[in-house]
PDB file of N, CA and C in Angstrom:
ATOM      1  N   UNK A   1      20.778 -27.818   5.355  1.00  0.00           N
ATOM      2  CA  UNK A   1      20.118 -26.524   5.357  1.00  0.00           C
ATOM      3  C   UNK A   1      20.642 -25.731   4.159  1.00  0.00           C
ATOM      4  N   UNK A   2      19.656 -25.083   3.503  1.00  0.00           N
ATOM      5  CA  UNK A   2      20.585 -24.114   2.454  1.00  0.00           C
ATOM      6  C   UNK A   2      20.843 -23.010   2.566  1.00  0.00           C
ATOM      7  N   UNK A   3      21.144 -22.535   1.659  1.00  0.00           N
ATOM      8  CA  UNK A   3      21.318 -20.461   1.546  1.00  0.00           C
ATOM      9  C   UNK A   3      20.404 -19.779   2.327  1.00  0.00           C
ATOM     10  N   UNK A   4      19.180 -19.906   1.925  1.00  0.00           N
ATOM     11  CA  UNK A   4      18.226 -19.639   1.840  1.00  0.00           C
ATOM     12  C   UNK A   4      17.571 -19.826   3.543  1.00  0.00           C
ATOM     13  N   UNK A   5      17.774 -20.768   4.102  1.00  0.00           N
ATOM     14  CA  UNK A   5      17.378 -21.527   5.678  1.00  0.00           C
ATOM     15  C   UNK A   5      18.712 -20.240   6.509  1.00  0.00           C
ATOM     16  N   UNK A   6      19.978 -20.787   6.173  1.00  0.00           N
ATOM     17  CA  UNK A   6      21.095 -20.391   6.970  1.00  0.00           C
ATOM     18  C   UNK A   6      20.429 -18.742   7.081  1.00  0.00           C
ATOM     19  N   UNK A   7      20.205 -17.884   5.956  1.00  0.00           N
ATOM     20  CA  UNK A   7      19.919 -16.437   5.969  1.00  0.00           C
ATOM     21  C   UNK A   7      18.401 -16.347   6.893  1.00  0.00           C
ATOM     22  N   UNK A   8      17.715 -17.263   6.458  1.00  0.00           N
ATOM     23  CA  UNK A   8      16.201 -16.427   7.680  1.00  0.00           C
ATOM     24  C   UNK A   8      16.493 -17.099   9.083  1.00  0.00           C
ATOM     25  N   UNK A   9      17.617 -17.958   9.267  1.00  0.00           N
ATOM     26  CA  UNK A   9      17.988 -17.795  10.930  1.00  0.00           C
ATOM     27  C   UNK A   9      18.892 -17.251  11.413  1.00  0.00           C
ATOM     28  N   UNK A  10      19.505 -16.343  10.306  1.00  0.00           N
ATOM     29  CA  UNK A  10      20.394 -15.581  10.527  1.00  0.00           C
ATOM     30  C   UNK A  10      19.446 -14.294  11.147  1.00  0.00           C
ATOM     31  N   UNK A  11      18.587 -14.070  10.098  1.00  0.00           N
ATOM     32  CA  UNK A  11      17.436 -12.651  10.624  1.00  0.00           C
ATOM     33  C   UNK A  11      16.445 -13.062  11.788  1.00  0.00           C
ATOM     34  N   UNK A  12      16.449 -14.212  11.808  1.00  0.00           N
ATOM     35  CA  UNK A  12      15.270 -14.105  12.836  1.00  0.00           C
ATOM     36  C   UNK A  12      15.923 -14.063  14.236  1.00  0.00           C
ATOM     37  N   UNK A  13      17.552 -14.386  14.243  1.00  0.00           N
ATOM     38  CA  UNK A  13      18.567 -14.514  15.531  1.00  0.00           C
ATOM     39  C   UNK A  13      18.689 -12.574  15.852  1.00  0.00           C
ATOM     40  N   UNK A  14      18.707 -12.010  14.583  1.00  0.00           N
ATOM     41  CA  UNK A  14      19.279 -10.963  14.683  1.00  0.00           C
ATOM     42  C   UNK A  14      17.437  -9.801  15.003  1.00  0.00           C
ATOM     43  N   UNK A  15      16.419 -10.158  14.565  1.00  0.00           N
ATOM     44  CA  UNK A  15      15.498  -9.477  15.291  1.00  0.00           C
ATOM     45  C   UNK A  15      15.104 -10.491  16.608  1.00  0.00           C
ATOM     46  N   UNK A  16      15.795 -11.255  17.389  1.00  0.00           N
ATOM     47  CA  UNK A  16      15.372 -11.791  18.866  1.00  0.00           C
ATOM     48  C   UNK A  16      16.381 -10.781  19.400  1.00  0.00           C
ATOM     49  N   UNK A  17      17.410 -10.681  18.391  1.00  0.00           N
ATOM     50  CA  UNK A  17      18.880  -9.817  19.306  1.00  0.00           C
ATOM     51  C   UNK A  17      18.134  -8.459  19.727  1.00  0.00           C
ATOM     52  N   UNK A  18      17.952  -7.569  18.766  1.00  0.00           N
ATOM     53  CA  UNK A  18      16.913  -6.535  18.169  1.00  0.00           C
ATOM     54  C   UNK A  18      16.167  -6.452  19.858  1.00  0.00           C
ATOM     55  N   UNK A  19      15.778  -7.605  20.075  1.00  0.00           N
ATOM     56  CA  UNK A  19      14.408  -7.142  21.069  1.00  0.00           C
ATOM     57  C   UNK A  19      14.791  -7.332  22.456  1.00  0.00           C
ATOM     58  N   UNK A  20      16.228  -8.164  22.946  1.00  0.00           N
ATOM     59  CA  UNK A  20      16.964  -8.630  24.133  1.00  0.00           C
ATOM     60  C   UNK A  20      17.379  -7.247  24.118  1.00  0.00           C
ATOM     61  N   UNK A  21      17.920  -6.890  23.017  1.00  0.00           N
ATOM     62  CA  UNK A  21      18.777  -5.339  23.313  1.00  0.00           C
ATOM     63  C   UNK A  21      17.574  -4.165  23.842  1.00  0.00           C
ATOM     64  N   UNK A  22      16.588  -4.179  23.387  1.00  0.00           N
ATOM     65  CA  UNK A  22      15.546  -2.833  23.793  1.00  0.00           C
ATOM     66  C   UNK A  22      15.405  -3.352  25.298  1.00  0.00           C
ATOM     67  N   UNK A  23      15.328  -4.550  25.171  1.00  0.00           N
ATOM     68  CA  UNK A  23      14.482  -4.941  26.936  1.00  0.00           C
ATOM     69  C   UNK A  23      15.823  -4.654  27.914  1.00  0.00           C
ATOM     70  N   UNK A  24      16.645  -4.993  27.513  1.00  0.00           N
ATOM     71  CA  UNK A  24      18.111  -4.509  28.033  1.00  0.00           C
ATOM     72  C   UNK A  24      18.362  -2.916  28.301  1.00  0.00           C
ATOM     73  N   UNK A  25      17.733  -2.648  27.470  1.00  0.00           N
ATOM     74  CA  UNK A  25      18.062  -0.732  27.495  1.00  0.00           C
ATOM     75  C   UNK A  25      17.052  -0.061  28.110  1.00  0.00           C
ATOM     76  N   UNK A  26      15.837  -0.751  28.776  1.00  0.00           N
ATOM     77  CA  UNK A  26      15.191  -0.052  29.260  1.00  0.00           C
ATOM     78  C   UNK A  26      14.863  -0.987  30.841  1.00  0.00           C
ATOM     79  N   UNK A  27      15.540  -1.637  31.212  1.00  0.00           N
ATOM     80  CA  UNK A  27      16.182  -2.520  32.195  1.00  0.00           C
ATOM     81  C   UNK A  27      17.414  -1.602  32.740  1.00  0.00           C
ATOM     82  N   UNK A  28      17.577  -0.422  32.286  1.00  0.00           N
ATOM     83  CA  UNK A  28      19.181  -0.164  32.769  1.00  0.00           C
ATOM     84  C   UNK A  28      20.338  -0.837  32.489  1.00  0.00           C
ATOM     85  N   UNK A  29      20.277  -1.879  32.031  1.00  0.00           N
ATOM     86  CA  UNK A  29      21.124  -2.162  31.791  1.00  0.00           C
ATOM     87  C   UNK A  29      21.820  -2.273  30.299  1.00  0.00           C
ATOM     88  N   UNK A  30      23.332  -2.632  30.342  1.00  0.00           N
ATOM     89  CA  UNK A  30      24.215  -2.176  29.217  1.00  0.00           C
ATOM     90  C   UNK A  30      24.145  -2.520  28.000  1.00  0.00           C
ATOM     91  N   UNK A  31      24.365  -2.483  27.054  1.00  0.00           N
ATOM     92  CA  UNK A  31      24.128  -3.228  25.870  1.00  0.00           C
ATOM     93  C   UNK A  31      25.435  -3.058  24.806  1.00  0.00           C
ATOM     94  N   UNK A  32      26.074  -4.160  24.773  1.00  0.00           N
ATOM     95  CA  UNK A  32      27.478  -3.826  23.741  1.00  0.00           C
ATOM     96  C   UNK A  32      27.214  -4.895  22.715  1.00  0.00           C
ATOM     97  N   UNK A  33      28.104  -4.856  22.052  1.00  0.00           N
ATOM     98  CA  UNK A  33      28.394  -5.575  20.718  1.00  0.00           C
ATOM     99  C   UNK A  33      28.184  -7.021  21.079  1.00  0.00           C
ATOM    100  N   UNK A  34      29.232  -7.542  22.467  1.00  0.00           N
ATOM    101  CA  UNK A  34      29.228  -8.893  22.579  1.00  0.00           C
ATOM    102  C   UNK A  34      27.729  -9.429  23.156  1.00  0.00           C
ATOM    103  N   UNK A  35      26.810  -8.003  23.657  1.00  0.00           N
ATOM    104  CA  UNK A  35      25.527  -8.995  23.786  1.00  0.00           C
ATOM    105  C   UNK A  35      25.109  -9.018  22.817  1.00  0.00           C
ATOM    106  N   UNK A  36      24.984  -8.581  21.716  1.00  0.00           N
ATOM    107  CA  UNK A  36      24.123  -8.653  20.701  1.00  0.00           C
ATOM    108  C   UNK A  36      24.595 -10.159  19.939  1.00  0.00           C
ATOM    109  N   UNK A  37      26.100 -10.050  19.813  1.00  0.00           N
ATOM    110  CA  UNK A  37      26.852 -11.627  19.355  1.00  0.00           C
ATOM    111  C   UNK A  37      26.464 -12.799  20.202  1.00  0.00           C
ATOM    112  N   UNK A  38      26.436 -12.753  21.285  1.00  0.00           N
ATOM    113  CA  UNK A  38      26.093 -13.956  22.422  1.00  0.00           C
ATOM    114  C   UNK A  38      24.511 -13.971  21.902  1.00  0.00           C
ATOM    115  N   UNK A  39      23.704 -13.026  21.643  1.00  0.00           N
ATOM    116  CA  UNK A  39      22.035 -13.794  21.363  1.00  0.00           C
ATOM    117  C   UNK A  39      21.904 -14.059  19.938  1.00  0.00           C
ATOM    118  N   UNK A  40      22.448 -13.754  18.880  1.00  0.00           N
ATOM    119  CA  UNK A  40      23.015 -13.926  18.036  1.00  0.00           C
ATOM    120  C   UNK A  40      23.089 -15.492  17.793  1.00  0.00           C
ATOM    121  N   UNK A  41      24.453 -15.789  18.347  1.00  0.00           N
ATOM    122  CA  UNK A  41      25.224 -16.966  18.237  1.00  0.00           C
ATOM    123  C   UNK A  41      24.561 -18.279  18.763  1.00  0.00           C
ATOM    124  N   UNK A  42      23.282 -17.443  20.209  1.00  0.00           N
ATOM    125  CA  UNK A  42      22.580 -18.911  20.658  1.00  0.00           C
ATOM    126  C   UNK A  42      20.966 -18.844  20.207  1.00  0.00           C
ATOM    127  N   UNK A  43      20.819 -18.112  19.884  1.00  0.00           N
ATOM    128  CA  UNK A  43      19.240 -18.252  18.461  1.00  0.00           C
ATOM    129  C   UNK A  43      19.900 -19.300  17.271  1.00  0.00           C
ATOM    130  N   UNK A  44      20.893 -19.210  16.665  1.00  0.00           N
ATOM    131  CA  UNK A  44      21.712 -19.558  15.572  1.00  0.00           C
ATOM    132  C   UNK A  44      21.772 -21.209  15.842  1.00  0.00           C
ATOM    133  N   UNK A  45      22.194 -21.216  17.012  1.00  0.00           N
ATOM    134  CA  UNK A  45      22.555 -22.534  18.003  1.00  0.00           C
ATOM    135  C   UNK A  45      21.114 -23.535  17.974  1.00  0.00           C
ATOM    136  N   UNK A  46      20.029 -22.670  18.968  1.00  0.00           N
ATOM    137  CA  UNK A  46      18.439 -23.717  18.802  1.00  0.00           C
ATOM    138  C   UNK A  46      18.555 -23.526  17.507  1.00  0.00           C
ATOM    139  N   UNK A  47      18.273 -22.774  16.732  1.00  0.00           N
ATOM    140  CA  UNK A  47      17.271 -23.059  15.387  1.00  0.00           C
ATOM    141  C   UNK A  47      18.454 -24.096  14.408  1.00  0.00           C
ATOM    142  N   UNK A  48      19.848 -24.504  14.867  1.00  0.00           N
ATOM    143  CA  UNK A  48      20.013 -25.101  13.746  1.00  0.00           C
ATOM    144  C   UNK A  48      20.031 -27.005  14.704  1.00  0.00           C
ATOM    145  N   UNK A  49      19.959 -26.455  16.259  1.00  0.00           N
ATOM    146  CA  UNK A  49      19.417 -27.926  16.811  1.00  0.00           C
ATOM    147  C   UNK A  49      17.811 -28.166  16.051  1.00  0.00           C
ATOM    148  N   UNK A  50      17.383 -27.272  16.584  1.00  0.00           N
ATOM    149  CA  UNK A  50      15.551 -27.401  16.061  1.00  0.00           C
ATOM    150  C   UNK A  50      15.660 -28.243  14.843  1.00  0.00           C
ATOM    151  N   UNK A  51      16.517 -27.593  13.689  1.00  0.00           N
ATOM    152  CA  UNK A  51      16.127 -28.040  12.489  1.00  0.00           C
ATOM    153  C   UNK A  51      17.285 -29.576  12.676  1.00  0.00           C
ATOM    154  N   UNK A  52      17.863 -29.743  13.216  1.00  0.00           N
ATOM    155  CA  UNK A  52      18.980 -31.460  13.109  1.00  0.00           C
ATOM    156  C   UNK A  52      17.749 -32.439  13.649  1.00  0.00           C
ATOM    157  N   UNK A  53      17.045 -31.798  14.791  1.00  0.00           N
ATOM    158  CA  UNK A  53      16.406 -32.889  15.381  1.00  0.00           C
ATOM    159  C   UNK A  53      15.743 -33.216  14.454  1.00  0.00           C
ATOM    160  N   UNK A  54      14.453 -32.178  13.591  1.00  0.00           N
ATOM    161  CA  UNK A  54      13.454 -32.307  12.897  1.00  0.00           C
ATOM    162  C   UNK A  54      13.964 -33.338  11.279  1.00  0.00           C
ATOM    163  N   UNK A  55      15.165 -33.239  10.894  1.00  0.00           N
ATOM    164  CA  UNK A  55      15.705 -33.692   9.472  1.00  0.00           C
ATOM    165  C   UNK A  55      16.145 -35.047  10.023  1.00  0.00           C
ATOM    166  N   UNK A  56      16.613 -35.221  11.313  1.00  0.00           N
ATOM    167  CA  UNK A  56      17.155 -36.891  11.656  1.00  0.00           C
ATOM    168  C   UNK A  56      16.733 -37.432  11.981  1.00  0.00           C
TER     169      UNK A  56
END
């Protein structure tokens, strides 16, 4: 994967985060740093399985 791959699943992890957090905040419920890192970290997770399966 390059520069270029690693950065738009970096943004596309970070607007899914973006949208867990609104549905979260209007759910009542809390929203801190570590949720935003936990959806973050497992968007990051599929999209770089997505892309191993698809390249092997």
């Amino acid at each position: 994967m390059t520069s270029s791959g690693v950065i738009l699943a970096v943004v596309i992890a970070l607007i899914v985060a973006y949208a867990v957090a609104r549905t979260r905040r209007r759910m009542g419920l809390m929203v801190t740093g570590k949720t935003w890192l936990a959806v973050v970290a497992g968007v990051v997770v599929v999209l770089l399985a997505l892309w191993a399966s698809q390249t092997h």
